[in-house]
PDB file of N, CA and C in Angstrom:
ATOM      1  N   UNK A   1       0.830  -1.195   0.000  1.00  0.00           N
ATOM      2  CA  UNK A   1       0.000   0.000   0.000  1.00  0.00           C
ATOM      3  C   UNK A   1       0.871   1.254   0.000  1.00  0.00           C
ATOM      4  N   UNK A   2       1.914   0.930   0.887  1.00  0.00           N
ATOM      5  CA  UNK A   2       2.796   2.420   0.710  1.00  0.00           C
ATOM      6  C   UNK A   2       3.808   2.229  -0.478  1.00  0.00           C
ATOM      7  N   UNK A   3       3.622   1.366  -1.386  1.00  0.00           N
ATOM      8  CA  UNK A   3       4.097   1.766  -2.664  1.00  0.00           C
ATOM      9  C   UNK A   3       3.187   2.635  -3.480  1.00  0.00           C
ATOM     10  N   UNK A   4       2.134   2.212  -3.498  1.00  0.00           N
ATOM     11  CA  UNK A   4       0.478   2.881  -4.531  1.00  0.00           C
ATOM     12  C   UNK A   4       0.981   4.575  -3.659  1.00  0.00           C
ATOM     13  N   UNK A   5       0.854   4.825  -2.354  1.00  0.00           N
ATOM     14  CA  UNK A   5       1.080   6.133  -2.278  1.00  0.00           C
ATOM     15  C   UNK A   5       1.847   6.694  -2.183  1.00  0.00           C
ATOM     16  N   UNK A   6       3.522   6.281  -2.190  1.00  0.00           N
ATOM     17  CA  UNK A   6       4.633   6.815  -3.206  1.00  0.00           C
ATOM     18  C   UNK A   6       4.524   7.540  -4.404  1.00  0.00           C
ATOM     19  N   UNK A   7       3.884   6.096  -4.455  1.00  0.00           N
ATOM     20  CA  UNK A   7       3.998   6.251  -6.183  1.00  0.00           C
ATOM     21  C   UNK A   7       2.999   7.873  -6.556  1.00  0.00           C
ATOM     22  N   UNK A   8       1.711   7.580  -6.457  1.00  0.00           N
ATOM     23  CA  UNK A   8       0.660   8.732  -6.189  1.00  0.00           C
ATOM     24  C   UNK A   8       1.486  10.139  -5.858  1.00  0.00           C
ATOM     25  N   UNK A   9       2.178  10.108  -5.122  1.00  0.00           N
ATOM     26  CA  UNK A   9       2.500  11.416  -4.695  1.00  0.00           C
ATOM     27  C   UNK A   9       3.536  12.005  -5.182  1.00  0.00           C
ATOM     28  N   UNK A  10       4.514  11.103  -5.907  1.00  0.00           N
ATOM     29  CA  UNK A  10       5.526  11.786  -7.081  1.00  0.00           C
ATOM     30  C   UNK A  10       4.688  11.766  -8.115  1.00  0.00           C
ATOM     31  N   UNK A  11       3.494  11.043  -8.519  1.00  0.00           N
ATOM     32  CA  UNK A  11       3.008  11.951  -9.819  1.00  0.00           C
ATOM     33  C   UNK A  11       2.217  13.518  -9.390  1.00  0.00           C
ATOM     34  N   UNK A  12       1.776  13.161  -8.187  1.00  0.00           N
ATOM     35  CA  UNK A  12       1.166  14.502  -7.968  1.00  0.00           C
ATOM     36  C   UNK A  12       2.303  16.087  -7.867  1.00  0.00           C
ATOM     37  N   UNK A  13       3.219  15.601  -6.933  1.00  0.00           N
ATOM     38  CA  UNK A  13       4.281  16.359  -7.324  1.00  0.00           C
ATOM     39  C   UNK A  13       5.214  16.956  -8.635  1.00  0.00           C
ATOM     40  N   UNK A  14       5.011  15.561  -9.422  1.00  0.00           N
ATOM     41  CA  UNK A  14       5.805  15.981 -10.727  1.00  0.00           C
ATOM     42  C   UNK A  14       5.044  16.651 -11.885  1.00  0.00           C
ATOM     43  N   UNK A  15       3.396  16.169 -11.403  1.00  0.00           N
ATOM     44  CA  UNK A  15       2.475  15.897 -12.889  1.00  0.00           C
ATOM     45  C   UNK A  15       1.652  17.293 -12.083  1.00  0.00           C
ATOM     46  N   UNK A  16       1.000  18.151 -13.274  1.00  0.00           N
ATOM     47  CA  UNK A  16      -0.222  18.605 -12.824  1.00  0.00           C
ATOM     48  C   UNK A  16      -1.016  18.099 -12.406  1.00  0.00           C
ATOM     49  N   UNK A  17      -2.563  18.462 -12.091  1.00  0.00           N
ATOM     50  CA  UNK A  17      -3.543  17.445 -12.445  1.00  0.00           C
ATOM     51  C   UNK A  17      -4.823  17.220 -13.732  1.00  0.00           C
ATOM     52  N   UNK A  18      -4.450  18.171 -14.169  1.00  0.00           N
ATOM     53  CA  UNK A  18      -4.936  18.600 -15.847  1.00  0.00           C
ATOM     54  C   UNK A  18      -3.764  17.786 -16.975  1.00  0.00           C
ATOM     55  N   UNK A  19      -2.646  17.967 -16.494  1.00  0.00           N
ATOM     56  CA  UNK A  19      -1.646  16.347 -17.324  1.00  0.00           C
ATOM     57  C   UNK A  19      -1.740  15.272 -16.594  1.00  0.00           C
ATOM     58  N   UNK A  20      -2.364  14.820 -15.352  1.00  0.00           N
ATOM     59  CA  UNK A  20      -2.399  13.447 -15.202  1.00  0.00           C
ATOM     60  C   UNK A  20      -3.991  13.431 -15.961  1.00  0.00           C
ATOM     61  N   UNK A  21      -4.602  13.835 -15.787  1.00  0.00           N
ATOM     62  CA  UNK A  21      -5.989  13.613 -16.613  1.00  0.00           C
ATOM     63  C   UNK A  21      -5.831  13.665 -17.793  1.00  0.00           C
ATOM     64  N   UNK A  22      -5.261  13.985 -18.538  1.00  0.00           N
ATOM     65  CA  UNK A  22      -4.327  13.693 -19.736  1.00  0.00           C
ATOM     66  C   UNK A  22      -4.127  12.350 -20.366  1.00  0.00           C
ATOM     67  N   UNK A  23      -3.257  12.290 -19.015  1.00  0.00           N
ATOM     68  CA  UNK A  23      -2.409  10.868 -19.638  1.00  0.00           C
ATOM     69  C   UNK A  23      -3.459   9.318 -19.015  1.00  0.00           C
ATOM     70  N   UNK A  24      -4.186  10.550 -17.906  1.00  0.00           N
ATOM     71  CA  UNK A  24      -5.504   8.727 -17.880  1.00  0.00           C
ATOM     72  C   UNK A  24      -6.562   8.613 -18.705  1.00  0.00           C
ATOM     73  N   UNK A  25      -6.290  10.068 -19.801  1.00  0.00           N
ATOM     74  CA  UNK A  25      -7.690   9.638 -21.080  1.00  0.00           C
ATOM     75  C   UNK A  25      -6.750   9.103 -22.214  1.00  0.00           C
ATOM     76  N   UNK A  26      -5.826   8.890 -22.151  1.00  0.00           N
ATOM     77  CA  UNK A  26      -4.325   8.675 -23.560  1.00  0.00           C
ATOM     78  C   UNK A  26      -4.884   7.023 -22.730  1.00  0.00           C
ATOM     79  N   UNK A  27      -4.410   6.932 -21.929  1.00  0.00           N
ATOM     80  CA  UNK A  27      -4.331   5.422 -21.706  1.00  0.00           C
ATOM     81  C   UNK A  27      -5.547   4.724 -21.590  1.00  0.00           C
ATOM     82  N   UNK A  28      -6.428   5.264 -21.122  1.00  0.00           N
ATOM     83  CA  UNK A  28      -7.806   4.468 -21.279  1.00  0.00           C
ATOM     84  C   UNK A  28      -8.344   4.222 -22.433  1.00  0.00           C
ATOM     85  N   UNK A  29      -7.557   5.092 -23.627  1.00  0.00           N
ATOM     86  CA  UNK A  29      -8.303   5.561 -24.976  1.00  0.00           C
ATOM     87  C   UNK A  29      -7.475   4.284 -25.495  1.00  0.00           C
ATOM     88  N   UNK A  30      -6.136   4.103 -25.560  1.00  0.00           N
ATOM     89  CA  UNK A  30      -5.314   3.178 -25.895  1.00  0.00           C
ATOM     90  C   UNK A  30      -5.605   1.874 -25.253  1.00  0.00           C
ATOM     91  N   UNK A  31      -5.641   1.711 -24.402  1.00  0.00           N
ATOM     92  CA  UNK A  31      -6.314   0.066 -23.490  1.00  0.00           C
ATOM     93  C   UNK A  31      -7.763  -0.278 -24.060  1.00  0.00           C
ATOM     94  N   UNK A  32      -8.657   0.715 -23.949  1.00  0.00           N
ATOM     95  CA  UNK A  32     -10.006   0.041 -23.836  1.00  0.00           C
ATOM     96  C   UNK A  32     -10.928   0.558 -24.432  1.00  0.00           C
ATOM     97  N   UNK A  33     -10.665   1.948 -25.255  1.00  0.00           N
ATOM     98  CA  UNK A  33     -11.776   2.059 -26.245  1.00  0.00           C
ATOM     99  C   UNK A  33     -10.797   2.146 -27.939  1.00  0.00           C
ATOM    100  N   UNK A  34      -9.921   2.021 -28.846  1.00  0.00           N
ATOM    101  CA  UNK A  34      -9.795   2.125 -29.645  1.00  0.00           C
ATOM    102  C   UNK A  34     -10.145   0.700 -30.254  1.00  0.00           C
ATOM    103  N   UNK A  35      -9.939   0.217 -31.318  1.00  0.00           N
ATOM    104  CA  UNK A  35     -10.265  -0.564 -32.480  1.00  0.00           C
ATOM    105  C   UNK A  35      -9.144  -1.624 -31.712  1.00  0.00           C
ATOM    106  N   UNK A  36      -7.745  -1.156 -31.567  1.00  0.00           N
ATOM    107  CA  UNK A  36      -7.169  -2.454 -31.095  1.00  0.00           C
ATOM    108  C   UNK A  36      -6.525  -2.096 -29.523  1.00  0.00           C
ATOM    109  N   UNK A  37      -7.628  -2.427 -28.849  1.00  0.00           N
ATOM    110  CA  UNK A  37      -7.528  -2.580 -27.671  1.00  0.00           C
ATOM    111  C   UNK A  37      -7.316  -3.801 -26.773  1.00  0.00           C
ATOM    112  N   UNK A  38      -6.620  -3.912 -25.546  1.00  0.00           N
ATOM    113  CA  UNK A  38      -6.445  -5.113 -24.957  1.00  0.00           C
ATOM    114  C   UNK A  38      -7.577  -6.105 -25.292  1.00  0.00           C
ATOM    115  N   UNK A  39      -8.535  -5.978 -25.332  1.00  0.00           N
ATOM    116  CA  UNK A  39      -9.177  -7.472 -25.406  1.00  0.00           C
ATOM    117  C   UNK A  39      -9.433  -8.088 -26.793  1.00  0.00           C
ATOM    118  N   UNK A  40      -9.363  -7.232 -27.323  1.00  0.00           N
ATOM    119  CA  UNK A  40      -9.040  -7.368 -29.375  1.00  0.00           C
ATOM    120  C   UNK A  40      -7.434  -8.580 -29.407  1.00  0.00           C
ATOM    121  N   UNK A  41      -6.704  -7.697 -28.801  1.00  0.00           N
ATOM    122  CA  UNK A  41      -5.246  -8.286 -28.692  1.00  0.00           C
ATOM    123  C   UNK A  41      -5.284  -9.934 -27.989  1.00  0.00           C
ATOM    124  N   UNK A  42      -5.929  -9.908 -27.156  1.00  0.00           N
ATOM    125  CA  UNK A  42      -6.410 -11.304 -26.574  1.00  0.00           C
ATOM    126  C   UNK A  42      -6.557 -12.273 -27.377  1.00  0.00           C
ATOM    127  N   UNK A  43      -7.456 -11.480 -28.214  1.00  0.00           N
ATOM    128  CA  UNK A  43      -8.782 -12.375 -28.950  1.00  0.00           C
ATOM    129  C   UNK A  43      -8.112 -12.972 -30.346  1.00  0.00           C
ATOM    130  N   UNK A  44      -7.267 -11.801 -30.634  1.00  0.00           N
ATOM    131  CA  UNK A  44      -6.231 -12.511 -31.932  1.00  0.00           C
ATOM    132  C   UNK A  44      -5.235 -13.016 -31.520  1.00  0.00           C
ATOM    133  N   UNK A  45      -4.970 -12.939 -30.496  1.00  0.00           N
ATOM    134  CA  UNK A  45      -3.718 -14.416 -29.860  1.00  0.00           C
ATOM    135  C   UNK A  45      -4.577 -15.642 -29.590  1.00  0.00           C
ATOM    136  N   UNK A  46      -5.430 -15.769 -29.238  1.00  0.00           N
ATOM    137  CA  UNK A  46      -6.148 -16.430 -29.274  1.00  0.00           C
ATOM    138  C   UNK A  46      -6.217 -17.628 -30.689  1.00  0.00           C
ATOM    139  N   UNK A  47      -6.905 -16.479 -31.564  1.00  0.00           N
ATOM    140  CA  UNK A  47      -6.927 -17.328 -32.972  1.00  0.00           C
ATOM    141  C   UNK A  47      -5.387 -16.847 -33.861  1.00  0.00           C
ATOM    142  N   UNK A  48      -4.551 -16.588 -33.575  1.00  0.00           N
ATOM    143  CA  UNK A  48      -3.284 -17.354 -34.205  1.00  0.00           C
ATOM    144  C   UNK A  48      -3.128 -18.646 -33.577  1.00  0.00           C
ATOM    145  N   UNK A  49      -3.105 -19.122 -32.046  1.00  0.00           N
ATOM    146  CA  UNK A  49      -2.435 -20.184 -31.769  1.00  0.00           C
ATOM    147  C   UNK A  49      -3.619 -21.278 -31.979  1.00  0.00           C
ATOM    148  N   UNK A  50      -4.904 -21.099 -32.508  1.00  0.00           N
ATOM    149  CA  UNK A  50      -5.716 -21.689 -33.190  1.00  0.00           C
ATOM    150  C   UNK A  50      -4.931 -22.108 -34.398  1.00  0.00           C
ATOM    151  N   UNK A  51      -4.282 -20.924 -35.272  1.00  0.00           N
ATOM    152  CA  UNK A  51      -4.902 -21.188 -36.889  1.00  0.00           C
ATOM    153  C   UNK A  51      -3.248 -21.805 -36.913  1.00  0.00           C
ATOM    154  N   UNK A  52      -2.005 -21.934 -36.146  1.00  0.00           N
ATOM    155  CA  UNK A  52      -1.208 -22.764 -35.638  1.00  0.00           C
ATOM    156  C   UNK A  52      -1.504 -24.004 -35.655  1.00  0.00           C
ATOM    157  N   UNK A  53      -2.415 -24.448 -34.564  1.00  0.00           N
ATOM    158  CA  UNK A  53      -2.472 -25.656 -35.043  1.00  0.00           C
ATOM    159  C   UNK A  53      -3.165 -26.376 -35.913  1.00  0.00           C
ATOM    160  N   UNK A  54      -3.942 -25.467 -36.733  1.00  0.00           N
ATOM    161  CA  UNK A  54      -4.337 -26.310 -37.695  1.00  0.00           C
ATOM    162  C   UNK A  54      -3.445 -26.449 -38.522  1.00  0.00           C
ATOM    163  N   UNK A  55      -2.557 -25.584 -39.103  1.00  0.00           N
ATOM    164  CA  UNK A  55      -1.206 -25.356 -39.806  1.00  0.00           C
ATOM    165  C   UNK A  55      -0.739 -26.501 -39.754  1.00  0.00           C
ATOM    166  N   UNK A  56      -0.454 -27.052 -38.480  1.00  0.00           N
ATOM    167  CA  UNK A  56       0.441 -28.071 -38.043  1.00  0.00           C
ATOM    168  C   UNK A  56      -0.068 -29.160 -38.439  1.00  0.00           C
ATOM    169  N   UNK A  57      -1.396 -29.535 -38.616  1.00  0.00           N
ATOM    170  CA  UNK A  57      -2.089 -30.723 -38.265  1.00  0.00           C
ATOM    171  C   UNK A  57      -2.541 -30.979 -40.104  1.00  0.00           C
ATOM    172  N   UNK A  58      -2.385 -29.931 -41.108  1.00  0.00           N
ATOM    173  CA  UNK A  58      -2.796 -29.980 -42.435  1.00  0.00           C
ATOM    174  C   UNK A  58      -1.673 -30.608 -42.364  1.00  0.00           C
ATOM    175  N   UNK A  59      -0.197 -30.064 -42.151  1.00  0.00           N
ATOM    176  CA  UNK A  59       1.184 -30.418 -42.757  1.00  0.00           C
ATOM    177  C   UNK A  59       1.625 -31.789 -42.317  1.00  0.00           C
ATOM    178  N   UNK A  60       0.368 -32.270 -41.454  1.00  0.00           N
ATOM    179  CA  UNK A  60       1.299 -33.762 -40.977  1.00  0.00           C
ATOM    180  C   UNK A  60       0.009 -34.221 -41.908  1.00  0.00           C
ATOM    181  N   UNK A  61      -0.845 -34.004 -42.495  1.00  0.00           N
ATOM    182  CA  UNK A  61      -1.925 -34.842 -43.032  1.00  0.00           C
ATOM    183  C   UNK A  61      -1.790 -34.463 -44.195  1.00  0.00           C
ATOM    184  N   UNK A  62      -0.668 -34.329 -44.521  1.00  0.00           N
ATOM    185  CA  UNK A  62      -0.321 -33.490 -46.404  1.00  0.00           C
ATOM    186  C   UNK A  62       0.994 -34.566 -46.512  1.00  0.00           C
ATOM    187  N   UNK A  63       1.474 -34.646 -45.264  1.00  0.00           N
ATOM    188  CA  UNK A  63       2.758 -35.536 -45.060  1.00  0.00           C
ATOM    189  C   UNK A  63       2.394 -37.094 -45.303  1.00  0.00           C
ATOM    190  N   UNK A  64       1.376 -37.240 -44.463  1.00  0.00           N
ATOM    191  CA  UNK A  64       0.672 -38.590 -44.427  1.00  0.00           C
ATOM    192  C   UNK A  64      -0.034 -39.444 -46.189  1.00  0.00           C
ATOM    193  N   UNK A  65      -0.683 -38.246 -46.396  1.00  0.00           N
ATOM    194  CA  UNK A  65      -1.315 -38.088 -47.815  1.00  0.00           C
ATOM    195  C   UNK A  65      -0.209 -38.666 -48.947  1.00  0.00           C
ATOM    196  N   UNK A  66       1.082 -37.774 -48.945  1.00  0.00           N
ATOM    197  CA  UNK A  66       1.968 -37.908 -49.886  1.00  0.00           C
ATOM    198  C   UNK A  66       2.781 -38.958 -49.285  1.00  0.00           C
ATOM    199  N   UNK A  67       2.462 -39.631 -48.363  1.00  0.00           N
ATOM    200  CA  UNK A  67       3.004 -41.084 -47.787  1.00  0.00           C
ATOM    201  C   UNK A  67       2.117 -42.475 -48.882  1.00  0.00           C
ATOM    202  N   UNK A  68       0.873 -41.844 -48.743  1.00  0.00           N
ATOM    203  CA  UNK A  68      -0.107 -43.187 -48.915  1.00  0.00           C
ATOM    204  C   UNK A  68      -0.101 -43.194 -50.381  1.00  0.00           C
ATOM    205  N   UNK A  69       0.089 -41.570 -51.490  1.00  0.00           N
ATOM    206  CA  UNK A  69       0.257 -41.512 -52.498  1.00  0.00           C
ATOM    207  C   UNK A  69       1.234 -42.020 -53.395  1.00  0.00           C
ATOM    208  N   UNK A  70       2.607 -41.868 -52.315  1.00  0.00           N
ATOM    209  CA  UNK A  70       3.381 -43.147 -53.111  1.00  0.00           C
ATOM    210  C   UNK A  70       3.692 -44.305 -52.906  1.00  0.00           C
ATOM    211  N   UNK A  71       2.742 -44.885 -51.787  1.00  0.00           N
ATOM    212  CA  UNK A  71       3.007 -46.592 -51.837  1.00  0.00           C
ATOM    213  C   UNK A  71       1.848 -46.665 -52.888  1.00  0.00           C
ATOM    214  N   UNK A  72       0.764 -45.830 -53.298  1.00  0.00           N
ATOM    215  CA  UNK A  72      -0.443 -46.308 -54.180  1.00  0.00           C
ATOM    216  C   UNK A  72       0.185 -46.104 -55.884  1.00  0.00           C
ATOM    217  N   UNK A  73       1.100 -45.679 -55.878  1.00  0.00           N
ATOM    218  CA  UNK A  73       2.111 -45.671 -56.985  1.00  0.00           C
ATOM    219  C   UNK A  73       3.305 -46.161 -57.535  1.00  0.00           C
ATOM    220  N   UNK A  74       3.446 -47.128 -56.363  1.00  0.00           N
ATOM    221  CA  UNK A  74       4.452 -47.891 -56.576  1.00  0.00           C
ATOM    222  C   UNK A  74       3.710 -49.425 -56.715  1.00  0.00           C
ATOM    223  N   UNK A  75       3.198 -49.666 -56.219  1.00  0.00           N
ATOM    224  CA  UNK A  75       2.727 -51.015 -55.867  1.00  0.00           C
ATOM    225  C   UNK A  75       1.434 -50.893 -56.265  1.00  0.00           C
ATOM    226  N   UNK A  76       0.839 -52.372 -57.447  1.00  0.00           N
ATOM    227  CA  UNK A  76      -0.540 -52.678 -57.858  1.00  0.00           C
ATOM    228  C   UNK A  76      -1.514 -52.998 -57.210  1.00  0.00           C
ATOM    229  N   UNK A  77      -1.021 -53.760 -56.167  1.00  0.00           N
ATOM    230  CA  UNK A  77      -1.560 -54.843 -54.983  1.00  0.00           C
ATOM    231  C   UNK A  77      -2.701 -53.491 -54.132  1.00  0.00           C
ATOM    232  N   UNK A  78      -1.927 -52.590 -53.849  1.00  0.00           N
ATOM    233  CA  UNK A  78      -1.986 -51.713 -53.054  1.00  0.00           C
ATOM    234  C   UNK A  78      -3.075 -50.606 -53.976  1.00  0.00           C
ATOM    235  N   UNK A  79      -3.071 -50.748 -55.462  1.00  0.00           N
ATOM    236  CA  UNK A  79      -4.271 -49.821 -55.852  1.00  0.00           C
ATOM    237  C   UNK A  79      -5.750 -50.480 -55.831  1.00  0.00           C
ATOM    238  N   UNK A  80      -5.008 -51.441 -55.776  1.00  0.00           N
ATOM    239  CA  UNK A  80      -6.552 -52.711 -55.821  1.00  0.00           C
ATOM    240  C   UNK A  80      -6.832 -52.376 -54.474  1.00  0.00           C
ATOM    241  N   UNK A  81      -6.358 -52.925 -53.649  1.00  0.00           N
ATOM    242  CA  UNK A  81      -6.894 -52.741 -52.365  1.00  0.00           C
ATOM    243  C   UNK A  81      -7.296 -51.481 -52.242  1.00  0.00           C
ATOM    244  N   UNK A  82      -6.635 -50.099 -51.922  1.00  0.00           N
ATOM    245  CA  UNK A  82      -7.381 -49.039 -52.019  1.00  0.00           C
ATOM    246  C   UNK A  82      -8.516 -48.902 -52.332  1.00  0.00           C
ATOM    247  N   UNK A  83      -8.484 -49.260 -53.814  1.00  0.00           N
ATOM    248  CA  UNK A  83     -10.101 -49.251 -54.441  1.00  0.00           C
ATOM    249  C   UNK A  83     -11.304 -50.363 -54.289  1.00  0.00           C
ATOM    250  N   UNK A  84     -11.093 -51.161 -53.871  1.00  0.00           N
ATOM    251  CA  UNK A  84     -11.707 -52.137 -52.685  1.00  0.00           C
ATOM    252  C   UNK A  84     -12.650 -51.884 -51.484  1.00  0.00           C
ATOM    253  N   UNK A  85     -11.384 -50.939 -50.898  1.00  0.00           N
ATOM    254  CA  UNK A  85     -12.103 -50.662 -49.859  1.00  0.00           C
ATOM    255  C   UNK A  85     -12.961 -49.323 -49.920  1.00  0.00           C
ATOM    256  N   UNK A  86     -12.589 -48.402 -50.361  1.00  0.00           N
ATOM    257  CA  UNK A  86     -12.780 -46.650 -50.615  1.00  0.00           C
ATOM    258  C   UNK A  86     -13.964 -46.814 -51.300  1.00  0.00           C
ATOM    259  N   UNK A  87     -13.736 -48.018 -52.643  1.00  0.00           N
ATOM    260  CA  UNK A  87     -14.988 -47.314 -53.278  1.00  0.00           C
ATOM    261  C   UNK A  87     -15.548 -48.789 -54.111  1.00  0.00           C
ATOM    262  N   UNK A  88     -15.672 -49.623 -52.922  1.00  0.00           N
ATOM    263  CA  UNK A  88     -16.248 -50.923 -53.007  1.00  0.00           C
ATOM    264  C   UNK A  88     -16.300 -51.566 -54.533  1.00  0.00           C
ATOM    265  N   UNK A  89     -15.227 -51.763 -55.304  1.00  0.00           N
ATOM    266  CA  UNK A  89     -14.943 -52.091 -56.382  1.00  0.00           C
ATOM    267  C   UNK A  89     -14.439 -53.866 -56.427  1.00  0.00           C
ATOM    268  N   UNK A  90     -14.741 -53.883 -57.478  1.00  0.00           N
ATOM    269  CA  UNK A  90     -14.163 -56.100 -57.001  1.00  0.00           C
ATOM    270  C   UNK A  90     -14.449 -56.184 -58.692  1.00  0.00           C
ATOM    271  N   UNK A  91     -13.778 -57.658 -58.339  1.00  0.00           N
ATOM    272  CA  UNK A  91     -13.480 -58.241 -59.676  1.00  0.00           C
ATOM    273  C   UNK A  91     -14.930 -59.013 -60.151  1.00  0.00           C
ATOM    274  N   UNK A  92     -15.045 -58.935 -61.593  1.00  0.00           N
ATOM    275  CA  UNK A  92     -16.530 -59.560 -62.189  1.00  0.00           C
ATOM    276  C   UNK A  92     -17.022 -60.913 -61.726  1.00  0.00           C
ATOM    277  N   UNK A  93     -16.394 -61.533 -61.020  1.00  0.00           N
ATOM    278  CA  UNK A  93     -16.646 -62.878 -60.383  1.00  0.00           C
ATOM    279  C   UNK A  93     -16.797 -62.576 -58.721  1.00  0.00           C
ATOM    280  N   UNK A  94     -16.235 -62.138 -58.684  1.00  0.00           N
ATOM    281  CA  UNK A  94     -16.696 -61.996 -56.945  1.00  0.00           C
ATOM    282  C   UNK A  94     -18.117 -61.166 -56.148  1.00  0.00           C
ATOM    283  N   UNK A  95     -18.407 -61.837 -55.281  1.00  0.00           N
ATOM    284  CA  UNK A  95     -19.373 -61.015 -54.409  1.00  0.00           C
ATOM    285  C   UNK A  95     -18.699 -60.033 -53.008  1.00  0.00           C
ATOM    286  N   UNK A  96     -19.654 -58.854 -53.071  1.00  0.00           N
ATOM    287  CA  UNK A  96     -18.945 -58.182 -52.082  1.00  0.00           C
ATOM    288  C   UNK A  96     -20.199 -58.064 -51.172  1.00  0.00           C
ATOM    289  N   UNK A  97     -19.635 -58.123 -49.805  1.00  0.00           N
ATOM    290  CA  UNK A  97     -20.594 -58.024 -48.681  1.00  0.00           C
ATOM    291  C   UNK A  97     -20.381 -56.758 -47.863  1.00  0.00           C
ATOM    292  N   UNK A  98     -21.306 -56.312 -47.224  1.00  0.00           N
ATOM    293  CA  UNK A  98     -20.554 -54.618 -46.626  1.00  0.00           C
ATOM    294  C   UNK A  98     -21.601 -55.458 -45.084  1.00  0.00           C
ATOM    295  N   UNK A  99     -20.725 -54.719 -44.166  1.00  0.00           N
ATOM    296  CA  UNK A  99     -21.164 -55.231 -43.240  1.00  0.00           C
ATOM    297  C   UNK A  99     -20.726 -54.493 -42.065  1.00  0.00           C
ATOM    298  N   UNK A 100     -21.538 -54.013 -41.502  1.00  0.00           N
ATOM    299  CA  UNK A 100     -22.035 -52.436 -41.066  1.00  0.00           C
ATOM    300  C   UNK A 100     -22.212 -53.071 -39.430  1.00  0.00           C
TER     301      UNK A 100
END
C-alpha cells in the first residue's frame, strides 16, 4: 500500500492534475476504447495459436497423404486394395458383402 502512495505522490508532485488527466484519457483511450484494444489483442492471440495448429495438423496430413500416395504408386496390390475398400470395387466374379 505504501508503494500505490509513493507512487501517487511523485506523480502529484511531478504531474499537474490537468496532465495526469491527460495521460488517464491517452491510456484508457489506448487500453479500452480504440479498435485495437487489450481485449481485441487477446482475442487474436487467441486465434493465431488456433490457426497454428491447424497449420500443423494440415502439414502432418499433407505428409501422411503424400506417404499413402506413393506406396499407391508404386505397388498394384496396393491400388486394388485401395479401391476395394474406398470405393467398393471387385473383380466380375466376386461377391462383395458390406457389413455395417
Amino acid at each position: 500500500m505504501n508503494i500505490f502512495k509513493s507512487a501517487f505522490n511523485y506523480l502529484i508532485t511531478r504531474y499537474t492534475k490537468i496532465q495526469l488527466l491527460i495521460i488517464l484519457v491517452i491510456i484508457v483511450f489506448a487500453f479500452f476504447i480504440s479498435e485495437s484494444n487489450i481485449f481485441s489483442r487477446f482475442g487474436y492471440d487467441a486465434k493465431i495459436i488456433e490457426l497454428n495448429s491447424q497449420i500443423e495438423y494440415y502439414q502432418n496430413k499433407t505428409i501422411e497423404d503424400k506417404q499413402k500416395l506413393q506406396e499407391l504408386q508404386s505397388d498394384k496390390d496396393r491400388i486394388e486394395k485401395f479401391a476395394r475398400e474406398n470405393y467398393l470395387m471387385k473383380k466380375p466374379d466376386e461377391d462383395v458383402f458390406i457389413v455395417e
